[in-house]
Protein backbone atom coordinates (compact mmCIF):
# COMPACT_ATOMS: atom_id res chain seq x y z
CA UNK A 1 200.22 25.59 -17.92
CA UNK A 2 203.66 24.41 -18.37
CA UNK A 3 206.44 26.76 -19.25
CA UNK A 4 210.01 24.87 -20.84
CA UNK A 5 213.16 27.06 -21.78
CA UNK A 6 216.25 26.52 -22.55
CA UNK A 7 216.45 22.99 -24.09
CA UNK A 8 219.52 21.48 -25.07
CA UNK A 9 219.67 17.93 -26.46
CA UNK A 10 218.13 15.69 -23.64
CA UNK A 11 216.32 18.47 -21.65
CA UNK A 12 215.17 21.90 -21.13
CA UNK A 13 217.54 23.45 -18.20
CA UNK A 14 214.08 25.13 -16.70
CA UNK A 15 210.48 23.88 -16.27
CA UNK A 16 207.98 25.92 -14.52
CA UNK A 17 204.80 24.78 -13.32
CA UNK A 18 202.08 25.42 -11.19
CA UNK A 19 204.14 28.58 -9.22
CA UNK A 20 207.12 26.46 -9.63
CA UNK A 21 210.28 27.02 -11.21
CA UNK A 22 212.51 23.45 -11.31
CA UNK A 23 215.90 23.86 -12.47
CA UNK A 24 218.02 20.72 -13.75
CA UNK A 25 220.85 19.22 -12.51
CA UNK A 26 223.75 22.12 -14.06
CA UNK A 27 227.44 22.01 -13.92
CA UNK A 28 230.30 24.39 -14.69
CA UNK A 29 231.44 25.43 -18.07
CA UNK A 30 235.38 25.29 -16.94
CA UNK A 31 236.39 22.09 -14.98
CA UNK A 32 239.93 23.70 -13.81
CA UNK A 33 239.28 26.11 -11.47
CA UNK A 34 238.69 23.51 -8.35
CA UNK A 35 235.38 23.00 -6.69
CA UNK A 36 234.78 26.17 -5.16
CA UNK A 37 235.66 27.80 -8.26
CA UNK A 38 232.91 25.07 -10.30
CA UNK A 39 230.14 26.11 -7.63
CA UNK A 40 230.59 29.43 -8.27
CA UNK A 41 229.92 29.15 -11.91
CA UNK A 42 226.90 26.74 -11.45
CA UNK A 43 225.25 29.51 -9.13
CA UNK A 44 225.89 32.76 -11.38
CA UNK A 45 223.71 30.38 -14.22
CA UNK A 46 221.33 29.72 -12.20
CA UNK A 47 221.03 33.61 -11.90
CA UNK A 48 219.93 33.31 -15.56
CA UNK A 49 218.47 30.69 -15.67
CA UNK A 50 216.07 32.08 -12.67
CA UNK A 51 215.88 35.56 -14.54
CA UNK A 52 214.47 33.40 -17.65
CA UNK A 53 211.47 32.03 -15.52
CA UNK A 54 210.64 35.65 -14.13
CA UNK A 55 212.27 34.99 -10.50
CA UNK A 56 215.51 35.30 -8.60
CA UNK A 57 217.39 33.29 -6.20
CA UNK A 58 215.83 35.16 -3.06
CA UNK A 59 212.41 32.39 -4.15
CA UNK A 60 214.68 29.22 -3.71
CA UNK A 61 212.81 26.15 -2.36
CA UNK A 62 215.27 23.59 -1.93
CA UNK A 63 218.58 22.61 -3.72
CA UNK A 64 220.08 19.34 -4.24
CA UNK A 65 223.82 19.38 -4.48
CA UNK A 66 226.10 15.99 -5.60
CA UNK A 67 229.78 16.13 -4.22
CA UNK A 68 232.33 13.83 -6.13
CA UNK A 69 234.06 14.55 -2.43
CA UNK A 70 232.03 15.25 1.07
CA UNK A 71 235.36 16.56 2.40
CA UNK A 72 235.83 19.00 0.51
CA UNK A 73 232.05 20.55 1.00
CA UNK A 74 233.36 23.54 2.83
CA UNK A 75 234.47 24.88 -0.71
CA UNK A 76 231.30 24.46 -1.79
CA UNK A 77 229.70 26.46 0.89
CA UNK A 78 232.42 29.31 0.93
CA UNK A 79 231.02 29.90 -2.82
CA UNK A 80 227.10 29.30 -1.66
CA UNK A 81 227.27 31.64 1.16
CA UNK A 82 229.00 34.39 -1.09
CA UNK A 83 226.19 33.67 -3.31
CA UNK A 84 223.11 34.08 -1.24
CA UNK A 85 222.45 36.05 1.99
CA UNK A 86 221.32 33.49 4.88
CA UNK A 87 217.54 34.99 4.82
CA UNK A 88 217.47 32.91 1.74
CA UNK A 89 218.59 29.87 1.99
CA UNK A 90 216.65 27.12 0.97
CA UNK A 91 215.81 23.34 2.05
CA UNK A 92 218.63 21.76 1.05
CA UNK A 93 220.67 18.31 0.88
CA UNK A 94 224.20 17.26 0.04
CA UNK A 95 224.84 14.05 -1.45
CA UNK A 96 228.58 12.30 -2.21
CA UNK A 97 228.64 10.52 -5.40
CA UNK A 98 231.21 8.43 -7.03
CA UNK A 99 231.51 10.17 -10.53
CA UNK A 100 229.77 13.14 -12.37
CA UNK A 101 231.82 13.09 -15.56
CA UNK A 102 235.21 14.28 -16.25
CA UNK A 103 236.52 16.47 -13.97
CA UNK A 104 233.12 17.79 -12.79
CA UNK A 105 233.14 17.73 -9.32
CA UNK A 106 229.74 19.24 -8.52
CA UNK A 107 226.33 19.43 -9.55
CA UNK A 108 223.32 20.85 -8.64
CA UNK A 109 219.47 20.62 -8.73
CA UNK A 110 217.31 23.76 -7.59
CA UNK A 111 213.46 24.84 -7.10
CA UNK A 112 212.17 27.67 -6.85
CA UNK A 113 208.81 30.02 -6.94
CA UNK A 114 207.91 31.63 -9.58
């Protein structure tokens, strides 16, 4: 059985299937408060949107995360490693992309177990 919540126009933000939880590519809400500052945000929804699919970020999987900048991915991990203890990190890849949009400078793509 297939489980959707939280659609919005063009998707539903979480899918879960088959013990999975799949989260969509989110970004931040506020696009001035720098990348770090963006991560941060991205990671306390996915704290929802985990909590909506009965499961919590200590059951990540993997994470994909796009950069608009590789050199500044050390922001980026300041605000992942204050965001999840190392016993649960998951699989994970960092890609540098041209563009995300205006002023978004990072998005990211999770899985998890239900």
């Amino acid at each position: 059985m297939t489980e959707r919540h939280i659609q919005t126009p063009i998707m539903h933000r979480v899918v879960v299937h088959n013990g999975l939880v799949f989260v969509g590519g989110t970004v931040a809400d506020d696009m001035s408060v720098g990348l770090e500052g963006q991560t941060a945000q991205i990671l306390a929804k996915f704290d929802e949107y985990l909590r909506t699919a009965g499961t919590d970020k200590t059951r990540l999987l993997s994470a994909t995360i796009f950069l608009t900048d590789l050199n500044r991915k050390a922001e980026m991990d300041a605000a992942w490693k204050r965001w999840l203890s190392p016993e649960s990190f998951p699989a994970r890849a960092t890609v540098g992309v041209a563009d995300l949009g205006e002023d978004t400078l990072v998005e990211i793509v999770i899985t998890a177990a239900a």
